[in-house]
Structures are given as C-alpha cells and as structure tokens.
C-alpha atoms as a PDB file:
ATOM      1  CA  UNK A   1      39.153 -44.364 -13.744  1.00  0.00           C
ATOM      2  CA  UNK A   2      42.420 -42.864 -15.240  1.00  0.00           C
ATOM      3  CA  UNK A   3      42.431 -39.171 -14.655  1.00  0.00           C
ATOM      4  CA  UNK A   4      43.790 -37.480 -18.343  1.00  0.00           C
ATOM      5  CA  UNK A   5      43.457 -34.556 -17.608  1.00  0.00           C
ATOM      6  CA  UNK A   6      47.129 -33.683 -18.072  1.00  0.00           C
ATOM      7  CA  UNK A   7      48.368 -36.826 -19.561  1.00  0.00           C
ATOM      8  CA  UNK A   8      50.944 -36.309 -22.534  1.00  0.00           C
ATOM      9  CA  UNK A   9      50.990 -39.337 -24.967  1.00  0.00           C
ATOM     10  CA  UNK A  10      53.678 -40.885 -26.508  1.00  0.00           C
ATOM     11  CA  UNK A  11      53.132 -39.728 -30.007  1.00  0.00           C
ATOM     12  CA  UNK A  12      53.098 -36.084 -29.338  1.00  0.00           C
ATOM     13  CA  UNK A  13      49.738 -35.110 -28.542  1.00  0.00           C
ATOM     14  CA  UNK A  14      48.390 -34.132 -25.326  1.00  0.00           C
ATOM     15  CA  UNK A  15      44.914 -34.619 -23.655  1.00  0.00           C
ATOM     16  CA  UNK A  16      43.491 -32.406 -21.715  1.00  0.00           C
ATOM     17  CA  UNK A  17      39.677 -32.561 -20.697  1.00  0.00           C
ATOM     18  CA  UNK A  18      39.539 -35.963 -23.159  1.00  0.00           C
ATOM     19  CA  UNK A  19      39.833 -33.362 -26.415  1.00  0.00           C
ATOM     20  CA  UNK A  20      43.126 -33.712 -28.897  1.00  0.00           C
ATOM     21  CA  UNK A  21      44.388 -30.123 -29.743  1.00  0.00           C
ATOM     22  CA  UNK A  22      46.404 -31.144 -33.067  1.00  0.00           C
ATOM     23  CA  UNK A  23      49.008 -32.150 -31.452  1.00  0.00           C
ATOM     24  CA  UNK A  24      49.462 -28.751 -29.328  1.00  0.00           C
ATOM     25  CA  UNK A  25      49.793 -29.129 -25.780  1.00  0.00           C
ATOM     26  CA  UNK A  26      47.232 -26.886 -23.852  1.00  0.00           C
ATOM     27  CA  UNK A  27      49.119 -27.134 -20.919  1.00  0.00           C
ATOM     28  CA  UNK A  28      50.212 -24.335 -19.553  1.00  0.00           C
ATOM     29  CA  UNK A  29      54.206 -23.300 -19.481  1.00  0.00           C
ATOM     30  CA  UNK A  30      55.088 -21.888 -15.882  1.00  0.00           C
ATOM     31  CA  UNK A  31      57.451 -18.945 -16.697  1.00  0.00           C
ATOM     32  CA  UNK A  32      59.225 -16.350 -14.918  1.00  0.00           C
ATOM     33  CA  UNK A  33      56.059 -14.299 -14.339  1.00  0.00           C
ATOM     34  CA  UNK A  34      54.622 -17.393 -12.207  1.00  0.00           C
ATOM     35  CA  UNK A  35      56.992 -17.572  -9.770  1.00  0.00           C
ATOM     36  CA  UNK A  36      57.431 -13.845  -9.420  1.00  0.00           C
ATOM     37  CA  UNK A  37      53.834 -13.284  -8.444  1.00  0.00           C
ATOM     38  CA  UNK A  38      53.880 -16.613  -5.932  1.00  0.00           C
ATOM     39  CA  UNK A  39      56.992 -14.663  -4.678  1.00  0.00           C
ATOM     40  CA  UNK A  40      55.255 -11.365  -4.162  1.00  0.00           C
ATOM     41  CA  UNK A  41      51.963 -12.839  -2.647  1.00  0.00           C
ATOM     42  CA  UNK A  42      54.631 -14.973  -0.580  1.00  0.00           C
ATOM     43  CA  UNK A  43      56.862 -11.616   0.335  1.00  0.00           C
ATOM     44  CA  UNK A  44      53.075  -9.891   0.774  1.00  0.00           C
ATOM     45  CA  UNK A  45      51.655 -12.476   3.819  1.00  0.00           C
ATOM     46  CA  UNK A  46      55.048 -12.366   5.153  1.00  0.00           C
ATOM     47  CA  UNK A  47      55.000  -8.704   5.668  1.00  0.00           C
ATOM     48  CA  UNK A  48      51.936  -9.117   7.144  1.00  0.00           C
ATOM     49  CA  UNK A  49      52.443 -11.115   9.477  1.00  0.00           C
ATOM     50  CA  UNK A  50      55.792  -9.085  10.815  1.00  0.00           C
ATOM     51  CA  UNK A  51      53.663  -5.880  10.803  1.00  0.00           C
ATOM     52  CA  UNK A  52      50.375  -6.953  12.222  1.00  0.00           C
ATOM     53  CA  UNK A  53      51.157  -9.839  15.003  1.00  0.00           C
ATOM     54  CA  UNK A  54      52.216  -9.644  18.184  1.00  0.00           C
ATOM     55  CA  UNK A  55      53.053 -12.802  19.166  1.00  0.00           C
ATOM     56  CA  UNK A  56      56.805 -13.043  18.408  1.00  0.00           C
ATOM     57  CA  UNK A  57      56.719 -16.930  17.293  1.00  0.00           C
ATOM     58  CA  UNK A  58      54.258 -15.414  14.296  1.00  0.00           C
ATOM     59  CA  UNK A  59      56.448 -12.569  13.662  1.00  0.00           C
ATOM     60  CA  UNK A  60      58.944 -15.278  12.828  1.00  0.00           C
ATOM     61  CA  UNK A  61      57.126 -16.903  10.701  1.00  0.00           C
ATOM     62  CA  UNK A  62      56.295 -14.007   8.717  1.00  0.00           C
ATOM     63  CA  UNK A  63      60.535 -13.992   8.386  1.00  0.00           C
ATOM     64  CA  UNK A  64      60.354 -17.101   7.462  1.00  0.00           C
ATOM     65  CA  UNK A  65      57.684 -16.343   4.580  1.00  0.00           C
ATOM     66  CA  UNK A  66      59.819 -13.090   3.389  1.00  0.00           C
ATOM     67  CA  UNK A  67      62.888 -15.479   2.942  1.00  0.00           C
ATOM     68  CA  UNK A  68      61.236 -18.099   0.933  1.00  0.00           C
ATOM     69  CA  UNK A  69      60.163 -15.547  -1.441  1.00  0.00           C
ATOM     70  CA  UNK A  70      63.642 -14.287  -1.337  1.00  0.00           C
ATOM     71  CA  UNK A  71      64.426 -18.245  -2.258  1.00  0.00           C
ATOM     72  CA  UNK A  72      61.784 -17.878  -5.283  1.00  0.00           C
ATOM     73  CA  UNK A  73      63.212 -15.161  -6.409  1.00  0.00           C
ATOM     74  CA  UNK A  74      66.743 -16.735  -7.103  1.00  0.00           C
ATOM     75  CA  UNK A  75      65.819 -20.171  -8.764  1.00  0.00           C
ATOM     76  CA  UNK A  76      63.277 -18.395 -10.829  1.00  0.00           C
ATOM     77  CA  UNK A  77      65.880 -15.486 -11.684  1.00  0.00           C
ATOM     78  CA  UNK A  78      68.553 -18.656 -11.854  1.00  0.00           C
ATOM     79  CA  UNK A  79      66.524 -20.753 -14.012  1.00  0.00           C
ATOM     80  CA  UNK A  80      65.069 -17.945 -16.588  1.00  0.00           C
ATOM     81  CA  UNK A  81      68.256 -15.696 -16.140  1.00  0.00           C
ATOM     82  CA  UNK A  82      71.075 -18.182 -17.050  1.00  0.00           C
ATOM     83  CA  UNK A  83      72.871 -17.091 -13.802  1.00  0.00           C
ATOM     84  CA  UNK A  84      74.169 -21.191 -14.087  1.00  0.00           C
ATOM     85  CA  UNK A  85      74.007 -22.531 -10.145  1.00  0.00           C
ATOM     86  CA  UNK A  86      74.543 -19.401  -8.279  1.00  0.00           C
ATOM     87  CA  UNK A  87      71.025 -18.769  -7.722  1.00  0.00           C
ATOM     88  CA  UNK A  88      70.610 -21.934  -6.277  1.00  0.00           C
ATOM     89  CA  UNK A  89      73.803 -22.260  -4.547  1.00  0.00           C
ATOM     90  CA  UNK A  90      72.218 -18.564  -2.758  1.00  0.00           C
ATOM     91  CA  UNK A  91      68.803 -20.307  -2.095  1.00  0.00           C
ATOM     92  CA  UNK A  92      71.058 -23.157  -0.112  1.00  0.00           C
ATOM     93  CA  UNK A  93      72.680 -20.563   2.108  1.00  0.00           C
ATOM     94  CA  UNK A  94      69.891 -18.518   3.047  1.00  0.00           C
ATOM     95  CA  UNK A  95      68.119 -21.710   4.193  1.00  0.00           C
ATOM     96  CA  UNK A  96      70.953 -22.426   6.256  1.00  0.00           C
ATOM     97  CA  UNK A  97      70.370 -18.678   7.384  1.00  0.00           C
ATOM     98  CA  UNK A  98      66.809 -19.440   8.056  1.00  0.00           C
ATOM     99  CA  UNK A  99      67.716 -22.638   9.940  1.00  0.00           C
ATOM    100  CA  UNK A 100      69.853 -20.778  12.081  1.00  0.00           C
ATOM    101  CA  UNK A 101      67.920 -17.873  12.496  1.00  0.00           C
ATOM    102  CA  UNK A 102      64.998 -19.894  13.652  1.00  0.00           C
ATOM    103  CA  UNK A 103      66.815 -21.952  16.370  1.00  0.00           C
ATOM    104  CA  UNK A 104      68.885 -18.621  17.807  1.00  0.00           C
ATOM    105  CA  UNK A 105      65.098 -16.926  17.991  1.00  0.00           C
ATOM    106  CA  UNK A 106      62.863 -19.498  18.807  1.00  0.00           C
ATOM    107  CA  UNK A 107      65.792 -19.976  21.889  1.00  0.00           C
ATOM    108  CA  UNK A 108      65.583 -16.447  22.562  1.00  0.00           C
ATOM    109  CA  UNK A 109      61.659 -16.671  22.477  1.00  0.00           C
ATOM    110  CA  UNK A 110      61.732 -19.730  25.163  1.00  0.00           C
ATOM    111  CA  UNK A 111      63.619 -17.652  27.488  1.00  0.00           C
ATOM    112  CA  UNK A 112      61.728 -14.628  27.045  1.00  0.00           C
ATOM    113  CA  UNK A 113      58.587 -17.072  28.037  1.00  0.00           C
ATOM    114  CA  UNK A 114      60.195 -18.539  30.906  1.00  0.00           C
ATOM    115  CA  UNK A 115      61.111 -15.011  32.482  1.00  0.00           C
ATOM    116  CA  UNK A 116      58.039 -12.980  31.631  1.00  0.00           C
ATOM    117  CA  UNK A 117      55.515 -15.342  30.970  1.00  0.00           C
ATOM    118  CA  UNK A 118      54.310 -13.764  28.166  1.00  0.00           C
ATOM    119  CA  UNK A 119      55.282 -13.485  24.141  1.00  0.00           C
ATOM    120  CA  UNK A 120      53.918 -10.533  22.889  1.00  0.00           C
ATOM    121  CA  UNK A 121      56.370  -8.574  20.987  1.00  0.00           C
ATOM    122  CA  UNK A 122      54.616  -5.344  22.510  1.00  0.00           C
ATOM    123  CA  UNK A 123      54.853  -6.295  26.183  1.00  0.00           C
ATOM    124  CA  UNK A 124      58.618  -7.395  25.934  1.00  0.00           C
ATOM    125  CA  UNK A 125      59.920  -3.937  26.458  1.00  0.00           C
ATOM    126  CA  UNK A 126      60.752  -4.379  29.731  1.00  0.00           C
ATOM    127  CA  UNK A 127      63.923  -6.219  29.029  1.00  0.00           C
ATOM    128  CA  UNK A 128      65.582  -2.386  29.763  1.00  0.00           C
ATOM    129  CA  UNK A 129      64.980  -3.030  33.372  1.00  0.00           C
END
C-alpha cells in the first residue's frame, strides 16, 4: 500500500493522514529553531559524555558530538542567516579538524593502551613518571 502520509500532489495540494487541507500543506517547515535545539541536545550529550566518562575513547566521542553541533550551528546560521557558503565552507574544515583530531587521539589512545594497559582517563596520570 502507498504510504501518503507526506505525499505532495501535483496540483498543489498535499495529503497528509488521507485528508485535503485546501490546498495548504500541513507539513511542517523545519526552521532555524529546529536545528538549534538538535544542536543544543547534540552540544548537551556531548558534554556529557566529556564530563562523566572515563574511558578516553568515550570522552572522544563526546568531542566528536560537541563539534557536530558546532557543524549545525553553521549551515543552520548559513542557510537562515544569508552568510552565502561560508558557513558551510567552516562546517568542511572543522570536519577535517575532527578527522584529524580523531586519528592523532585515537593514536595517542593505542599507545597509552599498549604501555599501561588501561584507558581510563583517571588512571593515566602516571604519564609524569
């Protein structure tokens, strides 16, 4: 069966739940505020997870989180700001950032494994010695 749930006809009107709203669409229009609060909830777990875990592969991944919200943040701004490319062209570098962040401390990581046997960003103060 052909789900029409959010199918927009030809001619202008739009179904949604098999019900014709005079040619209104009830779809809803993703703004600014969207992606703002799926950035914050995004920039919220990724705090999180820096703050609260002690594994150190986790507390890179909570990085990892805080920079995609950062990524949110300039398309949306971008898009609804008319900032033209740059917010995008930002988004591109701090992947690249992210990329290389994530090889240089997942490296680091595998050689704090290999001479302590252990990850845990709380037992790793020993490096001083």
């Amino acid at each position: 069966m052909l789900d029409t749930r959010f199918w927009i006809l030809d001619s202008g009107y739009s179904i949604l739940d098999n019900e014709i709203n005079n040619g209104r669409s009830k779809l809803l229009h993703v703004g600014l505020t969207h992606f703002l609060i799926v950035s914050a909830i995004l920039f919220s777990l990724g705090i999180y997870g820096i703050v609260t875990r002690k594994n150190a592969v986790m507390v890179l991944m909570g990085i990892e989180l805080v920079l995609n919200s950062a990524n949110i943040n300039f398309i949306a701004f971008s898009k609804y700001g008319n900032f033209g490319l740059s917010g995008q062209v930002i988004a591109l570098f701090v992947i690249i950032l992210a990329a290389a962040e994530a090889a240089i401390a997942l490296a680091i990581v595998l050689n704090i494994y290999k001479t302590f046997s252990n990850v845990n960003v709380d037992e790793i103060d020993h490096l001083k010695e």
